[in-house]
N, C-alpha and C. Protein backbone atom coordinates (compact mmCIF):
# COMPACT_ATOMS: atom_id res chain seq x y z
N UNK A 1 67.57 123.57 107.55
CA UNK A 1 68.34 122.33 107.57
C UNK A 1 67.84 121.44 106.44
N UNK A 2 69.00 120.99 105.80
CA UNK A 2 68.31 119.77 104.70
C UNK A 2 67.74 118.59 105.28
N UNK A 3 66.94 118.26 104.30
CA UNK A 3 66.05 117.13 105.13
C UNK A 3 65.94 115.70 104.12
N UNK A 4 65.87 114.30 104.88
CA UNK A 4 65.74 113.70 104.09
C UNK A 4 64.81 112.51 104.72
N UNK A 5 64.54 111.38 103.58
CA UNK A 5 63.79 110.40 105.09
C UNK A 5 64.38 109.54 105.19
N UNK A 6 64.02 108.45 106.31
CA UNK A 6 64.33 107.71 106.96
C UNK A 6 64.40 107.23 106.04
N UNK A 7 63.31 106.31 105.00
CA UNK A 7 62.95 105.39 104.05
C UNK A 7 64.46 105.52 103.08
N UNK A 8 64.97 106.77 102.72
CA UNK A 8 65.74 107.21 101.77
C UNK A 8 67.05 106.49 102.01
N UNK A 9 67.33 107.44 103.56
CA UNK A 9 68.59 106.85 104.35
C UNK A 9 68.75 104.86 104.77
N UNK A 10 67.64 104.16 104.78
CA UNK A 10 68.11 103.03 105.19
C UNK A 10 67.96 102.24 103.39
N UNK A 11 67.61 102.86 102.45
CA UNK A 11 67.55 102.59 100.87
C UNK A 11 69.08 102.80 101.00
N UNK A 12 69.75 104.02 100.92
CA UNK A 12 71.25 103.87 100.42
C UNK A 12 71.71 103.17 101.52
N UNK A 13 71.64 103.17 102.46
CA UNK A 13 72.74 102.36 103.48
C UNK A 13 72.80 100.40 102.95
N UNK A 14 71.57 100.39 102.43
CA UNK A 14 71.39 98.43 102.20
C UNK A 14 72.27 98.58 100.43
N UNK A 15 72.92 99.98 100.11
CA UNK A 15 73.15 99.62 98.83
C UNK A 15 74.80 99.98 98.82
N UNK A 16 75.00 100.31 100.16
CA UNK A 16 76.17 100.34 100.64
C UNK A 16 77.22 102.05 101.22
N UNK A 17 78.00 101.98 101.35
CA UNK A 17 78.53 103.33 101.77
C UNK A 17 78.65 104.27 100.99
N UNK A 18 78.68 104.29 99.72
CA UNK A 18 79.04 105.60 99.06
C UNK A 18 77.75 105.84 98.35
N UNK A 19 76.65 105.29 98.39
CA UNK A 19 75.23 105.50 98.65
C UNK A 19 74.55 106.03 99.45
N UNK A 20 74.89 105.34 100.74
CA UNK A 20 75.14 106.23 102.14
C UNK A 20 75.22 107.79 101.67
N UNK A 21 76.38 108.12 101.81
CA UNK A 21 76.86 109.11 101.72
C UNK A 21 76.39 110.27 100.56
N UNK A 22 76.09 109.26 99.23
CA UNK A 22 75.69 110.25 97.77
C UNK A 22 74.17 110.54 98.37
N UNK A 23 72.96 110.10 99.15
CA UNK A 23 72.15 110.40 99.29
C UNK A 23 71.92 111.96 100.47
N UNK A 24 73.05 112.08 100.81
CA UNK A 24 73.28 113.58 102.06
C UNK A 24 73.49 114.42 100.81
N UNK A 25 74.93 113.93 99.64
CA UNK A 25 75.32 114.91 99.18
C UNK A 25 74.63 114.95 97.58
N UNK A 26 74.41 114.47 97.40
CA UNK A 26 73.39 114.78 96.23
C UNK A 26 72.07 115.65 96.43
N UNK A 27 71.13 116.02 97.89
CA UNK A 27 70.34 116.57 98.21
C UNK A 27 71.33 118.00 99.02
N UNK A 28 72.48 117.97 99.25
CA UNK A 28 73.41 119.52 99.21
C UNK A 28 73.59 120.15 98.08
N UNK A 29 73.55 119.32 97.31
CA UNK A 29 73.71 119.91 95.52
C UNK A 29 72.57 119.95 95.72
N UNK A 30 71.59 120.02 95.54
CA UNK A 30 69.95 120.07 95.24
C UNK A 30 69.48 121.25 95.86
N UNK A 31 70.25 121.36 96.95
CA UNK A 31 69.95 122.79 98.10
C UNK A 31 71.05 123.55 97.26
N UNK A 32 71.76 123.59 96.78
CA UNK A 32 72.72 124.84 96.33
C UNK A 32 72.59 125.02 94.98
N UNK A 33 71.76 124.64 94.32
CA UNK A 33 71.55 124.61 93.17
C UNK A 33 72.83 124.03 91.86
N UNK A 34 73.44 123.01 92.52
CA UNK A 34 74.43 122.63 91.71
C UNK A 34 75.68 123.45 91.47
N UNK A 35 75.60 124.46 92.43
CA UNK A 35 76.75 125.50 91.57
C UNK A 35 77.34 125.63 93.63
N UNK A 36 78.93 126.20 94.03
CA UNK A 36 79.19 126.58 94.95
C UNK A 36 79.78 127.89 94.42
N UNK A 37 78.83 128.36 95.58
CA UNK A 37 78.88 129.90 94.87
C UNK A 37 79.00 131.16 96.46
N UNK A 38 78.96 132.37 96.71
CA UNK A 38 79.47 133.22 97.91
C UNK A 38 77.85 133.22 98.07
N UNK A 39 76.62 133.06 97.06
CA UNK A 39 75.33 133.05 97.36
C UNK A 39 74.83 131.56 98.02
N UNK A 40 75.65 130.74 97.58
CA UNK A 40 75.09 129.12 97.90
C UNK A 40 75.60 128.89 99.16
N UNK A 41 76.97 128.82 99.49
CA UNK A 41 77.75 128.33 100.33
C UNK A 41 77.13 128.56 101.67
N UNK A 42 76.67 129.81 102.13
CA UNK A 42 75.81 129.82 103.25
C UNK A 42 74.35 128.81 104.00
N UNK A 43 73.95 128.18 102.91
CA UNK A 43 72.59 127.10 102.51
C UNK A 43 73.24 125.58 103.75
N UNK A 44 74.64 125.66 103.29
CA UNK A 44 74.96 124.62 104.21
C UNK A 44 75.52 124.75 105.49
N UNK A 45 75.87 123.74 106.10
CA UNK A 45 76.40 124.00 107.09
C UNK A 45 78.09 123.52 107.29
N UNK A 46 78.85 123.59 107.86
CA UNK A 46 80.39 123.29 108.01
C UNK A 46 80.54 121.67 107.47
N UNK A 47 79.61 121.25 108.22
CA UNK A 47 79.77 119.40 108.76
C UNK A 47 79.02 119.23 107.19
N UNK A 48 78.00 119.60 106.46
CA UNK A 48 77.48 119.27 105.25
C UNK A 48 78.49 119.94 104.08
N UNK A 49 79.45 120.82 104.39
CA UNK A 49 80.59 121.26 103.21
C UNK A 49 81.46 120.42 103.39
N UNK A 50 81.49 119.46 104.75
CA UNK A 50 82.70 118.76 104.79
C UNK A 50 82.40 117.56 104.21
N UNK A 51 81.04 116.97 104.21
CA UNK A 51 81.02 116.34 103.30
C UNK A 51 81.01 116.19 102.03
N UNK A 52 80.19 117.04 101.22
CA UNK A 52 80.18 117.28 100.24
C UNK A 52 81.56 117.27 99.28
N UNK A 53 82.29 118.37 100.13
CA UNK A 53 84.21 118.10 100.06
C UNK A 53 84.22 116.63 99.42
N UNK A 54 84.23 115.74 100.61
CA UNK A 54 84.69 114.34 100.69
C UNK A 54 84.07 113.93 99.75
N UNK A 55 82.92 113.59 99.29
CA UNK A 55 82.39 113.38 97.68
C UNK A 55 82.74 113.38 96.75
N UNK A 56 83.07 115.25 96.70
CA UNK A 56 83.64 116.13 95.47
C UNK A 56 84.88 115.32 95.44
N UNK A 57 85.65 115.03 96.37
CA UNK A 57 87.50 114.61 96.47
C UNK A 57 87.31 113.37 95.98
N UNK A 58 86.72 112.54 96.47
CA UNK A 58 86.50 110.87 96.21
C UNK A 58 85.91 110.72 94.74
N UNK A 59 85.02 111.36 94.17
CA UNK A 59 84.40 111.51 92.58
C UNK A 59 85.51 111.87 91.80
N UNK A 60 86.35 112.82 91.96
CA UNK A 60 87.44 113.68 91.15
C UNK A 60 89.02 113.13 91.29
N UNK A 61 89.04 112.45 92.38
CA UNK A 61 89.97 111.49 92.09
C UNK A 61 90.22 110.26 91.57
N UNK A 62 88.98 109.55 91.67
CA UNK A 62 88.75 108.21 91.29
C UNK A 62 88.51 108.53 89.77
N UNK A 63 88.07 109.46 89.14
CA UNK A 63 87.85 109.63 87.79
C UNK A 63 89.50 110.17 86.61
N UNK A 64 89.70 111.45 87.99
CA UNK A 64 91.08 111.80 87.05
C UNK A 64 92.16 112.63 87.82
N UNK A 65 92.14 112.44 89.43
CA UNK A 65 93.10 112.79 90.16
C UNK A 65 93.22 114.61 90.34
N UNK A 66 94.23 114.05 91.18
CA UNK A 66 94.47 116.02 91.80
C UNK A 66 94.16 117.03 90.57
N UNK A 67 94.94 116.43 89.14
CA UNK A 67 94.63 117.37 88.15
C UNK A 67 93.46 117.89 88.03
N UNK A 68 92.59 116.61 88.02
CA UNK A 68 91.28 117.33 87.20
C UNK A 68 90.57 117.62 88.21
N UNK A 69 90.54 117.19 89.56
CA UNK A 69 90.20 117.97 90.92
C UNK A 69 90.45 119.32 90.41
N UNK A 70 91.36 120.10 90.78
CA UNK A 70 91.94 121.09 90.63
C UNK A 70 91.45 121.99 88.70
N UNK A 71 91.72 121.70 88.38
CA UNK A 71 91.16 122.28 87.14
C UNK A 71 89.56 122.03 86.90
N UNK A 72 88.86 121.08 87.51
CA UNK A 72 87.65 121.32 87.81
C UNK A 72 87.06 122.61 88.76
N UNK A 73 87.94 123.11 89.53
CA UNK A 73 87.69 124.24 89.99
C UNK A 73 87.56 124.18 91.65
N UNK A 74 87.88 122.94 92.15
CA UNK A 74 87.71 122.65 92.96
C UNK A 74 88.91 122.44 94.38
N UNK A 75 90.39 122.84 93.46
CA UNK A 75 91.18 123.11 94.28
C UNK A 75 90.96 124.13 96.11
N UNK A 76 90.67 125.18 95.57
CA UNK A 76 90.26 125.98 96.83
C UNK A 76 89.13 125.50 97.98
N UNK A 77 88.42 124.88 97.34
CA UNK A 77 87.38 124.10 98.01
C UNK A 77 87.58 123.13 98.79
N UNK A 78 88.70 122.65 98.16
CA UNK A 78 89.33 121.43 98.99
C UNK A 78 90.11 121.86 99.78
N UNK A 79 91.08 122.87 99.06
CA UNK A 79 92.38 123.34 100.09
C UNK A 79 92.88 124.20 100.82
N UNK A 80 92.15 125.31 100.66
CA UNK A 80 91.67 126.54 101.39
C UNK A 80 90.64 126.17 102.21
N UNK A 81 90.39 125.14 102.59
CA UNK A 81 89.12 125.21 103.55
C UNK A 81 89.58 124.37 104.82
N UNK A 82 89.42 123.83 105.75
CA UNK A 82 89.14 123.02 107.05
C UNK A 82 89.13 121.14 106.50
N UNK A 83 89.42 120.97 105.23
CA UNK A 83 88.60 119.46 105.05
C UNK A 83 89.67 118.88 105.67
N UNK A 84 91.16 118.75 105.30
CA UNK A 84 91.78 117.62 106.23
C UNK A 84 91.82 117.66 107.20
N UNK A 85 91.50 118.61 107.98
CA UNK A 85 91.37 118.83 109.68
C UNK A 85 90.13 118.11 109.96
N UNK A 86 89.00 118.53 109.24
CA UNK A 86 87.88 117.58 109.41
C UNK A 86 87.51 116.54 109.32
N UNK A 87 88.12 116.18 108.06
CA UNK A 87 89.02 114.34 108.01
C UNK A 87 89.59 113.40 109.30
N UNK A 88 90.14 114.04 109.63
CA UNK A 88 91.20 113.54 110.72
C UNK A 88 90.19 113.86 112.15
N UNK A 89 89.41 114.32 112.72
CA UNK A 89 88.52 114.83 113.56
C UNK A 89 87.50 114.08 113.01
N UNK A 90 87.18 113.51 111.96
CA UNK A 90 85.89 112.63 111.79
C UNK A 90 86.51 110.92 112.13
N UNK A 91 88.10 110.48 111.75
CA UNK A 91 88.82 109.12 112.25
C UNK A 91 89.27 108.97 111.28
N UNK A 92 89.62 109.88 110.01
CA UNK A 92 89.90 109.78 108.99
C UNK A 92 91.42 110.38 108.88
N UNK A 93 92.61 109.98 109.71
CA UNK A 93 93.75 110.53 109.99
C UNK A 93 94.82 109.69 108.61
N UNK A 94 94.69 109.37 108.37
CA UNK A 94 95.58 108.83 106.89
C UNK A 94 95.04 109.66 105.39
N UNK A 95 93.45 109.48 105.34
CA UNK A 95 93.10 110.83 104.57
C UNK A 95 93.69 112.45 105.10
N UNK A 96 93.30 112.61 106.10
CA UNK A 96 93.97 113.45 106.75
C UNK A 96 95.21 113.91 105.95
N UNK A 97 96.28 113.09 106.48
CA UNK A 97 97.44 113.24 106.10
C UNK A 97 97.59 113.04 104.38
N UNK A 98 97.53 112.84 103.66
CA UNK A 98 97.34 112.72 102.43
C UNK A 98 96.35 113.73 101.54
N UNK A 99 95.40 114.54 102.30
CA UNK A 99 95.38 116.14 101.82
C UNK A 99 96.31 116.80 101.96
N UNK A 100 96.78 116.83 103.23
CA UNK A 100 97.61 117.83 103.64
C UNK A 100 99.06 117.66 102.62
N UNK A 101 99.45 116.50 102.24
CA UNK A 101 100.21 116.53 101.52
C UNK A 101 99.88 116.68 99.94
N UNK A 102 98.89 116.74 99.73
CA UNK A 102 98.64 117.12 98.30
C UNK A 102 98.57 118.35 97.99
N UNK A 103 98.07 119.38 99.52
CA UNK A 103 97.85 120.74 99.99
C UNK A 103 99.18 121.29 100.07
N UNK A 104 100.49 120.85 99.73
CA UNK A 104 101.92 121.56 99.90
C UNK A 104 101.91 121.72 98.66
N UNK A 105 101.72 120.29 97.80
CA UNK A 105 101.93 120.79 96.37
C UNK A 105 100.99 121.91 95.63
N UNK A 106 99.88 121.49 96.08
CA UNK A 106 98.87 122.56 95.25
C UNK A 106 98.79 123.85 95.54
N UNK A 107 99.62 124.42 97.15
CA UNK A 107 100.12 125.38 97.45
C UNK A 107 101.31 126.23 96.65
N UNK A 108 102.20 125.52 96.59
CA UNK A 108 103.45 125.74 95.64
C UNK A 108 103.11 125.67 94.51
N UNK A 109 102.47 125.15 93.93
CA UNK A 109 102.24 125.31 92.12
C UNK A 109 100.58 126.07 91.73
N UNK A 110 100.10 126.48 93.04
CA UNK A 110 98.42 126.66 92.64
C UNK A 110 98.35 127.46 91.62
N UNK A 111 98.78 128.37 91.15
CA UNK A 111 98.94 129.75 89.91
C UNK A 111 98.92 128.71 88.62
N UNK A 112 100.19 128.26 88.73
CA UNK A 112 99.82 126.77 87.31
C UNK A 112 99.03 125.75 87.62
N UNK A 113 98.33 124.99 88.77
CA UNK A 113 97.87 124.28 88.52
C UNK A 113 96.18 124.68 87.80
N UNK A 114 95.91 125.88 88.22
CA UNK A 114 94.67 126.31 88.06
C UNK A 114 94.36 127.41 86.93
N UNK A 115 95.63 127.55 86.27
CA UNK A 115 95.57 128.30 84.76
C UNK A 115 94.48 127.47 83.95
N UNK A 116 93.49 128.66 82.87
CA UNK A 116 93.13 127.55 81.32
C UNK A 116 94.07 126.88 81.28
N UNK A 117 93.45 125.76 80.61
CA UNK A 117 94.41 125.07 80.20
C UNK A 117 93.78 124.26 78.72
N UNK A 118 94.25 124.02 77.91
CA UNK A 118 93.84 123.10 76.23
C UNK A 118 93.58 121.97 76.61
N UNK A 119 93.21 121.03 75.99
CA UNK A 119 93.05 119.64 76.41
C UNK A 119 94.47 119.13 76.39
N UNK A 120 95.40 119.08 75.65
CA UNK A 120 96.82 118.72 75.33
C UNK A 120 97.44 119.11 76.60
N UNK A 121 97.72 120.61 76.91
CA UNK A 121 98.31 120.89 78.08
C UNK A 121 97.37 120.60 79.37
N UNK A 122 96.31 120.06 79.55
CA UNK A 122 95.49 119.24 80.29
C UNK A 122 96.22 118.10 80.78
N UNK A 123 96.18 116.97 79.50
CA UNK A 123 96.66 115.88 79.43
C UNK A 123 98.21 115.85 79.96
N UNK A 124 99.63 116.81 79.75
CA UNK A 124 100.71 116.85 80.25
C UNK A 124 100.63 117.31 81.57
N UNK A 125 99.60 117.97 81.95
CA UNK A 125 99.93 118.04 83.39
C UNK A 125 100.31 117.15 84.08
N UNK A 126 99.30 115.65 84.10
CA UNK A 126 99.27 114.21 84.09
C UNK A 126 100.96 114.24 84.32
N UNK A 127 101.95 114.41 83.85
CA UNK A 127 103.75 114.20 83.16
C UNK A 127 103.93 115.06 84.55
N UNK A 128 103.41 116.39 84.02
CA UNK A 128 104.45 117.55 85.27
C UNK A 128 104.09 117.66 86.70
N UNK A 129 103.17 117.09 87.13
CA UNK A 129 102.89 116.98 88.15
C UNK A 129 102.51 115.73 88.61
N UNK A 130 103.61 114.37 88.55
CA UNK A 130 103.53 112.80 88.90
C UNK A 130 104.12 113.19 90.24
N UNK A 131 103.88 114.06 91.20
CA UNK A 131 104.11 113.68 92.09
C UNK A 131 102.96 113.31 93.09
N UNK A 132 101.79 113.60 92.34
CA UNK A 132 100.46 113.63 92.42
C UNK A 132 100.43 112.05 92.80
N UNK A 133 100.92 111.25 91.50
CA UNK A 133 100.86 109.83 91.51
C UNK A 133 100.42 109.02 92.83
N UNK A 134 101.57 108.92 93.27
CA UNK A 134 101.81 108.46 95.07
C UNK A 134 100.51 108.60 95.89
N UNK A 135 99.99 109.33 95.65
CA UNK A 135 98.77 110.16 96.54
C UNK A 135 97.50 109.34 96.14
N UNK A 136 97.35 109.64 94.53
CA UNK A 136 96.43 109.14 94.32
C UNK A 136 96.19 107.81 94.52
N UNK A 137 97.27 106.75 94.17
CA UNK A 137 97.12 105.38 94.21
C UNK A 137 97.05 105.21 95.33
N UNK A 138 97.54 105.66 96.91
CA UNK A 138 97.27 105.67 98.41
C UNK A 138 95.59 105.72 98.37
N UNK A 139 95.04 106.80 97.64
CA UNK A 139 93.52 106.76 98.26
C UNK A 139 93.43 105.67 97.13
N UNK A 140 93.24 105.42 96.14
CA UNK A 140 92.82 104.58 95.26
C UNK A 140 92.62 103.01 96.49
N UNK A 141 93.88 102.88 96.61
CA UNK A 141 94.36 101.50 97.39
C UNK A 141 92.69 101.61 98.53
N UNK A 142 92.72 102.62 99.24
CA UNK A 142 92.32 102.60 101.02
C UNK A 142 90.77 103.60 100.55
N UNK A 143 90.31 103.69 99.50
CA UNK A 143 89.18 104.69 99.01
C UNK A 143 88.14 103.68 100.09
N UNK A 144 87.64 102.57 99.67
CA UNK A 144 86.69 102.01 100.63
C UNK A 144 86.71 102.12 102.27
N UNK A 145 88.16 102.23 102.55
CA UNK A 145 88.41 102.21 103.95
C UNK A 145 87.86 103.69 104.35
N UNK A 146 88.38 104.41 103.42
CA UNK A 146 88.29 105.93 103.90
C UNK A 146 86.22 106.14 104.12
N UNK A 147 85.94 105.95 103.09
CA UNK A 147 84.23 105.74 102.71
C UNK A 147 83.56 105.14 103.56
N UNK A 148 83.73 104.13 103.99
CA UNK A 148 83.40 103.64 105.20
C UNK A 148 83.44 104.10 106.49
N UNK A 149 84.83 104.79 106.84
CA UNK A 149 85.32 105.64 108.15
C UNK A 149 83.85 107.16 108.08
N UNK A 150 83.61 107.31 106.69
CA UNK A 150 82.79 108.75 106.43
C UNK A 150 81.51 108.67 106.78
N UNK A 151 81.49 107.42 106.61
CA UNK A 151 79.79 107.03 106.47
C UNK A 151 79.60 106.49 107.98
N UNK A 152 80.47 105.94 108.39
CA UNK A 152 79.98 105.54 109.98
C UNK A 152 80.46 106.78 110.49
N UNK A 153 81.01 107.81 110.69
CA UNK A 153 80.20 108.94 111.17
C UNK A 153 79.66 109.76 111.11
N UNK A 154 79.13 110.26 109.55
CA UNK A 154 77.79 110.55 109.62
C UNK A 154 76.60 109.80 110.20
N UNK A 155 76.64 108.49 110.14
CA UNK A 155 75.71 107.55 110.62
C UNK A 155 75.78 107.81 112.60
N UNK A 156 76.59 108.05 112.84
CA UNK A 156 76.69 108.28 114.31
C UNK A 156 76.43 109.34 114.89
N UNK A 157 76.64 110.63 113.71
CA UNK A 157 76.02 112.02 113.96
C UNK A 157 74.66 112.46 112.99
N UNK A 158 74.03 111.77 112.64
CA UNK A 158 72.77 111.80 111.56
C UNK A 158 72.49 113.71 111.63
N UNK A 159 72.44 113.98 112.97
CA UNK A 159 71.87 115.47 113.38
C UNK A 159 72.53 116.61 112.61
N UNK A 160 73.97 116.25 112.62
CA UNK A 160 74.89 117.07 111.41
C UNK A 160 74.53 117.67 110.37
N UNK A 161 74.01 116.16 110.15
CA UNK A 161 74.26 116.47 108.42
C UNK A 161 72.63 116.66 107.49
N UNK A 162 71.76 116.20 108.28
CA UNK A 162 70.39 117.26 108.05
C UNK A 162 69.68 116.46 108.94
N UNK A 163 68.26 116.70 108.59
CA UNK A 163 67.32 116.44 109.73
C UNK A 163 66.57 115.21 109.02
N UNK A 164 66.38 114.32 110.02
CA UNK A 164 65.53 113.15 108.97
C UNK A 164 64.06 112.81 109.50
N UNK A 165 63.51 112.98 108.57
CA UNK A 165 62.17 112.56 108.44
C UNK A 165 61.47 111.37 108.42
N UNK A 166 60.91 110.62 110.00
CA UNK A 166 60.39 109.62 109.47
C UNK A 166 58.38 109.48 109.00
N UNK A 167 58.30 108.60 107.85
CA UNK A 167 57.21 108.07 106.96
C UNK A 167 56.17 108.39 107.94
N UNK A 168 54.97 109.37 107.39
CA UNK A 168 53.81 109.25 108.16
C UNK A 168 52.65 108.48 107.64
């Protein structure tokens, strides 16, 4: 089980929620060696991929949306897996719903969305796939709400998501 301390956990919580939260998943990257891999993925556990997910989704959208989610390599990770079910089962039912709808499109176009791609045909994806838009500016709008909903329950299930160590 990953482990962290007490001292660590009440440091990010006074620096707010997505501190909170980067201090679980920044020490999951640290346990997987930065890479998700058929050798790494076992290191964690369901409830620590589901976060990590939520990280990965919240970092990659706020920077450059479903596209670069998805051409970061991270489509399957997100959408082939359990996360909006786990979303919605953590109180997170509007995230929830707003994978799942990003999960029709990236279903129907996954072959193109996840081709090489040039930086140019990078950048037009941005054009061919605005249906993305809608989605993103929804979490954009409610990102704190959602972050907050994440972090008060990990904070309510601490046991989940690793084991904490208090200062001897």
């Amino acid at each position: 089980m990953v482990e962290l301390t007490d001292a660590a956990l009440r440091q990010a919580a006074s620096e707010g929620m997505d501190a909170f939260i980067k201090v679980f998943t920044d020490k999951y990257k640290e346990t997987i060696g930065g890479e998700l891999t058929a050798v790494t993925m076992p290191l964690l556990t369901g409830e620590q991929h589901s976060l990590l997910a939520y990280q990965i989704f919240r970092d990659e959208i706020m920077e450059g949306g479903f596209c670069q989610l998805i051409q970061n390599g991270y489509g399957g990770y997100i959408f082939s897996n359990p996360f909006a079910k786990v979303m919605r089962l953590w109180g997170a039912a509007d995230l929830s719903k707003l994978v799942y709808a990003a999960k029709k499109m990236y279903d129907e176009h996954r072959e193109d969305l996840e081709r090489e791609r040039t930086d140019d045909e990078f950048m037009a994806m941005y054009e061919q796939y605005e249906a993305f838009d809608e989605l993103e500016e929804e979490f954009l709008e409610k990102e704190e709400e959602f972050t907050a909903m994440i972090a008060g329950y990990v904070d309510e299930h601490l046991e989940l998501f690793a084991k904490i160590e208090s200062e001897k």
